[in-house]
Protein backbone atom coordinates (compact mmCIF):
# COMPACT_ATOMS: atom_id res chain seq x y z
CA UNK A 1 0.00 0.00 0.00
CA UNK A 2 1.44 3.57 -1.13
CA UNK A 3 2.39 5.47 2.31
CA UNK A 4 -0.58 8.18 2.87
CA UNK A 5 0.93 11.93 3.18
CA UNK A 6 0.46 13.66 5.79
CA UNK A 7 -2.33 15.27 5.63
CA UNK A 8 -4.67 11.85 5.53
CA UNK A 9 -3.73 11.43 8.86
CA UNK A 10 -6.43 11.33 11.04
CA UNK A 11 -6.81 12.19 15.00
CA UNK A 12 -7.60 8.85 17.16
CA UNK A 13 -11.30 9.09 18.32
CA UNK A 14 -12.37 9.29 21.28
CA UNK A 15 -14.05 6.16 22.03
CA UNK A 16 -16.24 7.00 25.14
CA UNK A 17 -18.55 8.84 22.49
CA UNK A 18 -17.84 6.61 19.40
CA UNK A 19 -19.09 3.81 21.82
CA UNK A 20 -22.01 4.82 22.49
CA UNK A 21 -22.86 5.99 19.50
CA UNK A 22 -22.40 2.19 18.33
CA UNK A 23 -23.92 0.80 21.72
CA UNK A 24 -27.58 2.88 20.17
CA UNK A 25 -27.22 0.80 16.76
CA UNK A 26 -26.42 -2.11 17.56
CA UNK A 27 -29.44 -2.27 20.20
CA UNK A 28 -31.23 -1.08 17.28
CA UNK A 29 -29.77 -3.76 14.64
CA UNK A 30 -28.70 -1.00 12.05
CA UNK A 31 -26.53 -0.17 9.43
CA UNK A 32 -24.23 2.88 8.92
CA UNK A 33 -21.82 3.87 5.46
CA UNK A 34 -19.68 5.16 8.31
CA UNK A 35 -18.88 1.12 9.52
CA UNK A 36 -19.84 -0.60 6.26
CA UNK A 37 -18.01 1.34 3.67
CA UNK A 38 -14.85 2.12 6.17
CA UNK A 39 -15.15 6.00 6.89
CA UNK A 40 -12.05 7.61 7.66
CA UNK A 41 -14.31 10.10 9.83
CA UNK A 42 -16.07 8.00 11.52
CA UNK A 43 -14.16 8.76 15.03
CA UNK A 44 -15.18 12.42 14.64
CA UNK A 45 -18.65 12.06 13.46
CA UNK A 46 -19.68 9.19 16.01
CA UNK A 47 -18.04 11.80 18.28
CA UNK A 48 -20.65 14.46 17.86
CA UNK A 49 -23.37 11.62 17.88
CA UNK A 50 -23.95 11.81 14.00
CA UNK A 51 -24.08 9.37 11.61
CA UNK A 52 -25.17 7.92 8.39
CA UNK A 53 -28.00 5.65 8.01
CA UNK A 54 -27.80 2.98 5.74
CA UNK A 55 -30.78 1.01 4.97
CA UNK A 56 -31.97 -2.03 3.08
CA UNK A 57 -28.15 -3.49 3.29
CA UNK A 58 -25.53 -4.01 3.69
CA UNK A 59 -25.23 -6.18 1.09
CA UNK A 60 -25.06 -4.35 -2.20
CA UNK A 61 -26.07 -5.76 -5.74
CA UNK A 62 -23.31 -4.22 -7.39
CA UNK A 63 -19.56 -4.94 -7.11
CA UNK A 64 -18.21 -1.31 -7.66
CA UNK A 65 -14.27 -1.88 -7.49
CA UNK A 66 -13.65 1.22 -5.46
CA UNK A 67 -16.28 0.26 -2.72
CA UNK A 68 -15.77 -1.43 0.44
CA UNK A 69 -19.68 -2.50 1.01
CA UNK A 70 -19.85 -6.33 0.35
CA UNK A 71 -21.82 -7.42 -2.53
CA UNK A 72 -24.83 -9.67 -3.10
CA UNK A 73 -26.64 -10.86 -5.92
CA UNK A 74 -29.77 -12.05 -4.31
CA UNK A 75 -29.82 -9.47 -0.97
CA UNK A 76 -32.46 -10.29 1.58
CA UNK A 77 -35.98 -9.17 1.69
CA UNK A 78 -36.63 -5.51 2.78
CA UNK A 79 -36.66 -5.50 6.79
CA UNK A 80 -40.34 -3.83 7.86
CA UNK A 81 -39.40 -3.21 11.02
CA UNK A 82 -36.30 -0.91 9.69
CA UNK A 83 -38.11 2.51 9.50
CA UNK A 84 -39.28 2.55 13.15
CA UNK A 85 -36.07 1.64 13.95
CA UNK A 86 -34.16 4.23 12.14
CA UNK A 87 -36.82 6.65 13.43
CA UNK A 88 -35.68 5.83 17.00
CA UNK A 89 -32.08 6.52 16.69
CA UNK A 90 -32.81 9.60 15.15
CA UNK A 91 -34.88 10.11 18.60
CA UNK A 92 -32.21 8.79 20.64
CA UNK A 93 -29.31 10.61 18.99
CA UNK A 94 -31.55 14.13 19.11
CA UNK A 95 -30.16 14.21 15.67
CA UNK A 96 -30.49 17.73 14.27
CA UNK A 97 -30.22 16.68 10.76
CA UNK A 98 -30.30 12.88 9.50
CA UNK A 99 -29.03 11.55 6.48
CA UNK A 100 -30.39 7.97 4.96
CA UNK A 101 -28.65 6.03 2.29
CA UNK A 102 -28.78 3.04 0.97
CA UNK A 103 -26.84 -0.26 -0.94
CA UNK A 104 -28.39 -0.50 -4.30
CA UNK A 105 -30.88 -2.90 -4.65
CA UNK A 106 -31.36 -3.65 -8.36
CA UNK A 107 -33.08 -6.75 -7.36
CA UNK A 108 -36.35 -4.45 -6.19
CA UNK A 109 -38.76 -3.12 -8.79
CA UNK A 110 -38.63 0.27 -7.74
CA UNK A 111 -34.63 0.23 -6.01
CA UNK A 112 -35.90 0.92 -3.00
CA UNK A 113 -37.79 4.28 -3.41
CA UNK A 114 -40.89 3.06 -1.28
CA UNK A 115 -38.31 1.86 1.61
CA UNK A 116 -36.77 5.06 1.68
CA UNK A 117 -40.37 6.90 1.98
CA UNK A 118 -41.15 4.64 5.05
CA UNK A 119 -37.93 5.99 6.63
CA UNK A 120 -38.46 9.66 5.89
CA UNK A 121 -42.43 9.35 7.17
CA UNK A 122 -40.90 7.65 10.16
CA UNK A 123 -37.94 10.24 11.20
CA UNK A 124 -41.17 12.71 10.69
CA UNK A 125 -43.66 10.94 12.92
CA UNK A 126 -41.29 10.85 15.61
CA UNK A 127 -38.74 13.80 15.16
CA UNK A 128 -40.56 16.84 13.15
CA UNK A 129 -38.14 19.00 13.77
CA UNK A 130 -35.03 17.04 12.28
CA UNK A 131 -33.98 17.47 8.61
CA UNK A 132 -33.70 15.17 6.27
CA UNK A 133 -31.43 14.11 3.29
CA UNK A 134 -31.41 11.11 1.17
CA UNK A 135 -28.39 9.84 -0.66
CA UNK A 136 -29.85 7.90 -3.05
CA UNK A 137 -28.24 4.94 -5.65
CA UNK A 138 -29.06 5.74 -9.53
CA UNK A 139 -32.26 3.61 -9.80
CA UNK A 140 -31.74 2.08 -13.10
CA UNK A 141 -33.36 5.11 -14.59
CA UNK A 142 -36.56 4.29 -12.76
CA UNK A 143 -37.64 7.57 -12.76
CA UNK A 144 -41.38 6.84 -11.36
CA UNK A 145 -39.26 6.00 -8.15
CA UNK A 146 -37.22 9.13 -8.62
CA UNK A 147 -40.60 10.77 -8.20
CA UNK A 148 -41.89 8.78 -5.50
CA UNK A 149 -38.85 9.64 -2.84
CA UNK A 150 -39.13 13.57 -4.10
CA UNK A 151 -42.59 13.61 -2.85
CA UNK A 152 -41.74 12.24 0.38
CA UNK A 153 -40.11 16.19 1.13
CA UNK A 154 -36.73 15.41 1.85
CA UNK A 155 -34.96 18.63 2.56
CA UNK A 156 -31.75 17.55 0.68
CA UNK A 157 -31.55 14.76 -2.91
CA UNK A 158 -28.02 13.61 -2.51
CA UNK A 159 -26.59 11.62 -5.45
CA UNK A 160 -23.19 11.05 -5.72
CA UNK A 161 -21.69 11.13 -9.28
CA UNK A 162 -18.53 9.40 -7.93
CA UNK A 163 -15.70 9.67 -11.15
CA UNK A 164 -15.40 11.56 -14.43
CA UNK A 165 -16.66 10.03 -17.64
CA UNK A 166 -13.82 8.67 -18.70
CA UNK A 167 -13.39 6.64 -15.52
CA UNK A 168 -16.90 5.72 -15.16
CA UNK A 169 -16.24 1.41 -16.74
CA UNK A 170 -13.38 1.21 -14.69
CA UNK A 171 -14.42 2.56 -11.26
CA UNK A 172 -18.51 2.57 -12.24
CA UNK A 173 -19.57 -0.34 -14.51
CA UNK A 174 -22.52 -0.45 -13.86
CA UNK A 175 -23.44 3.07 -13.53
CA UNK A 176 -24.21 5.53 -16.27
CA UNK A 177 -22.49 9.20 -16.16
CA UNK A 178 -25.40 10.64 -18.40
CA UNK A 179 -28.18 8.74 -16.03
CA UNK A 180 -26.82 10.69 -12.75
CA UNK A 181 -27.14 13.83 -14.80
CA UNK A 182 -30.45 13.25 -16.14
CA UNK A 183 -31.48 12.51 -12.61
CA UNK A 184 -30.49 15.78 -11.26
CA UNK A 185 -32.33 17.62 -14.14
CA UNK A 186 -35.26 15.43 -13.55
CA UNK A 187 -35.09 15.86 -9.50
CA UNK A 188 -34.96 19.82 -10.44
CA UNK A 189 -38.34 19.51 -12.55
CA UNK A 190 -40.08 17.34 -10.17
CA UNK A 191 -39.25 19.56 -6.96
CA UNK A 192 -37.34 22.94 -7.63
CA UNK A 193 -37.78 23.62 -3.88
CA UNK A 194 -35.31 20.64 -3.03
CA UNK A 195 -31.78 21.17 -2.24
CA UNK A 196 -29.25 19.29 -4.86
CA UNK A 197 -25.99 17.27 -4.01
CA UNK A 198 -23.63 15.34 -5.58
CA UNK A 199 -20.04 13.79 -4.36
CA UNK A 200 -17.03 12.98 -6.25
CA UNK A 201 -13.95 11.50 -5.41
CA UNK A 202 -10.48 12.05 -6.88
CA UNK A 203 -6.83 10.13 -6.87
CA UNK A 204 -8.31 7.79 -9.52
CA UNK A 205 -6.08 9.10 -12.64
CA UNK A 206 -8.45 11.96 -13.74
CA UNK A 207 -7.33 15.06 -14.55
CA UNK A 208 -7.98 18.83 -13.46
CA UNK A 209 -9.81 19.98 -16.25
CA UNK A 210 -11.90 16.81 -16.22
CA UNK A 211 -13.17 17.07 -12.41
CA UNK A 212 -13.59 20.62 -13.58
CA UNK A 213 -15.82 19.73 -16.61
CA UNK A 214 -17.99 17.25 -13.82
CA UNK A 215 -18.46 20.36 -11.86
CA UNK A 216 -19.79 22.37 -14.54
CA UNK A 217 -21.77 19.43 -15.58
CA UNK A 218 -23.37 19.39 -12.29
CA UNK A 219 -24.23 23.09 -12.31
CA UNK A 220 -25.69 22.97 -16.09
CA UNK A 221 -28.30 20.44 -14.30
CA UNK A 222 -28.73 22.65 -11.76
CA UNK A 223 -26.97 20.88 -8.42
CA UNK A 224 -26.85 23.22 -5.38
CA UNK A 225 -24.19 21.24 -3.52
CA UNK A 226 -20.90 19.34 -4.25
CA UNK A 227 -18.03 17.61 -2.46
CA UNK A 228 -14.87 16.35 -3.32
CA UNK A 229 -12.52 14.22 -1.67
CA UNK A 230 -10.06 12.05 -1.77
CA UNK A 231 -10.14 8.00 -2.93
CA UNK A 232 -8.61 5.88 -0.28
CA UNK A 233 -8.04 2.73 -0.95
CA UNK A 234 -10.16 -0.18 1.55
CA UNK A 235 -7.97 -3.17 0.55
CA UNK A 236 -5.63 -5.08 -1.67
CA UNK A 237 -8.61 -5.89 -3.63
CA UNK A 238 -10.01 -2.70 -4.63
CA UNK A 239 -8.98 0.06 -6.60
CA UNK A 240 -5.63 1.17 -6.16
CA UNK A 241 -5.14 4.97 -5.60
CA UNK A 242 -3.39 6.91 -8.64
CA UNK A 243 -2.36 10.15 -6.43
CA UNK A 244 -3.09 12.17 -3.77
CA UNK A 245 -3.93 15.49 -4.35
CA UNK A 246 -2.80 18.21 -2.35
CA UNK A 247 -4.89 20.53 -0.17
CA UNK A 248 -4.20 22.99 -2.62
CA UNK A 249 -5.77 21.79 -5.16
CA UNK A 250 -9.11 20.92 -3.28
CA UNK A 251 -8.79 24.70 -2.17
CA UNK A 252 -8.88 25.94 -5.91
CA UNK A 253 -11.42 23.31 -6.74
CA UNK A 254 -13.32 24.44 -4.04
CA UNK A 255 -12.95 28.31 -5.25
CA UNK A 256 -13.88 27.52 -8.59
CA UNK A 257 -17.07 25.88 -7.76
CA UNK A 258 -18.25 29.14 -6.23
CA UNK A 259 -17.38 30.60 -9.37
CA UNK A 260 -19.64 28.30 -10.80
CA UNK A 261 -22.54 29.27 -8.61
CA UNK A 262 -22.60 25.75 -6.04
CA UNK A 263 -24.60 27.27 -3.32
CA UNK A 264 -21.98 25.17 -1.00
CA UNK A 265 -18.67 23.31 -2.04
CA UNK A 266 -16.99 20.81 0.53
CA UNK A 267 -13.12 20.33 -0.99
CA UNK A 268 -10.83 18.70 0.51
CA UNK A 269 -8.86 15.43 1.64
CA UNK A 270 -11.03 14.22 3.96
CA UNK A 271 -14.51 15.36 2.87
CA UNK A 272 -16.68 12.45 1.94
CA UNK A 273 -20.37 12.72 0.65
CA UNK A 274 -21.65 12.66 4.23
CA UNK A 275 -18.96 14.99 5.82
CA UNK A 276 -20.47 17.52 7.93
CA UNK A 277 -23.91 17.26 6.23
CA UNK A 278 -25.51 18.50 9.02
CA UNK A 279 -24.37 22.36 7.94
CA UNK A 280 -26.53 22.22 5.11
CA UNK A 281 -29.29 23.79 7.76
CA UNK A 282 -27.73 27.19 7.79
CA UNK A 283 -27.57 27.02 4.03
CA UNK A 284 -31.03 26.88 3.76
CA UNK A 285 -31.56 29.50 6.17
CA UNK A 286 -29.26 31.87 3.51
CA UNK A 287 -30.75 30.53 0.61
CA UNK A 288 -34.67 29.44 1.54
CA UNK A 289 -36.82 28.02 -1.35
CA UNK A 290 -40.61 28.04 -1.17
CA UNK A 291 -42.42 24.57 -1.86
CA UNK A 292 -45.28 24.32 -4.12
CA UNK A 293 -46.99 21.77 -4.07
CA UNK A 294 -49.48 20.68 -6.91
């Protein structure tokens, strides 16, 4: 394994707080990406009692080389039980602001758009006041399902568009770069009101002016929100990194998406899709949208 600079180094946790962040899901029986997909932030997030939900796994359908979520062809039914559970560690947590993913389940007719509404209904039964965002897997182009979590109100439609075109059969196969875009224009259509975000992470052998073309991409389907970070790599197996990027360059990645007119850009080493998510309330106090509904 390539030594990491310096400046992946991360603090040890502290594990009073990481414990019991754990101690709450496990008596729960749930999932998080922070666990499942190897977070290097998962010390400081379970430290400030936040985390990231993931649902319906954590077996995935697809094997994307670059992921460290195990994979499944035939995943197991969809847990009923999960919402109300997911609901109560949002309770227990006093979670400000919530974020649900999910493992892609190709296997389910509609990818699992209705489990996701069950979760957000749930969170709002028992936790009004919490916001929420989804980070949601490209759902075969299902678009009907698209529409289905979109009128469920999240506050925030995360997708992450992961690599630049080029990249996308190597570190993506089975995703389609033109299918995450037309999702964002559709998610626009369906519910201007709804805060856009997208993730991408670098080191894989693309180039500046390529992550540069993504971001304007992203902006020409109107996508309020984007971070960048670094690809580490989870094992032997998997993807091996191409660089690291400096600090710098996430700062003038970072400055350019401004240019570009991101309502919010997260740049950096560390950042991952997740990272700090729960800022995204004072964003929509600076930049509130009115919903209409039809």
């Amino acid at each position: 394994m390539t030594v990491k600079p310096d400046w992946l180094r991360v603090k040890a946790p502290q594990w009073e707080r990481v414990g019991n962040v754990k101690e709450i899901l496990r008596d729960l029986t749930l999932n998080t990406v922070c666990e499942e997909a190897s977070c290097p932030n998962i010390g400081e997030c379970f430290k400030a009692g936040t985390a990231t939900f993931l649902i319906m796994g954590p077996a995935c359908t697809r094997a994307c080389p670059y992921c460290d979520i195990d994979f499944e062809k035939k995943p197991k039914a969809l847990d009923p039980t999960e919402p109300a559970r997911l609901a109560e560690a949002v309770r227990r947590l006093k979670l400000n602001h919530v974020v649900i993913t999910s493992v892609n389940r190709d296997d389910l007719p509609d990818g699992g758009a209705s489990q996701f509404v069950r979760c957000v209904e749930a969170v709002r039964t028992i936790s009004p006041h919490t916001t929420i965002e989804v980070l949601i897997p490209d759902l075969c182009g299902h678009w009907e399902a698209l529409e289905l979590i979109l009128q469920a109100q999240p506050e925030v439609l995360n997708h992450n568009t992961e690599t630049v075109p080029r990249l996308y059969r190597r570190v993506r196969p089975q995703g389609k770069y033109e299918r995450t875009m037309e999702l964002f224009q559709r998610s626009r259509q369906i519910a201007p009101w709804i805060y856009t975000k997208s993730g991408i992470m670098v080191g894989l052998g693309e180039t500046n002016e390529e992550v540069r073309q993504v971001m304007r991409d992203l902006r020409a389907v109107d996508c309020d929100i984007l971070t960048i970070g670094q690809y580490l790599q989870p094992s032997q197996k998997h993807l091996k990194v191409d660089d690291f990027i400096t600090p710098e360059q996430f700062a003038a990645w970072k400055a350019f998406g401004e240019e570009l007119g991101f309502l919010q850009v997260v740049s950096s080493p560390l950042t991952r899709s997740s990272y700090h998510a729960e800022e995204v309330r004072g964003l929509m106090e600076r930049y509130p949208r009115q919903k209409v509904i039809n």
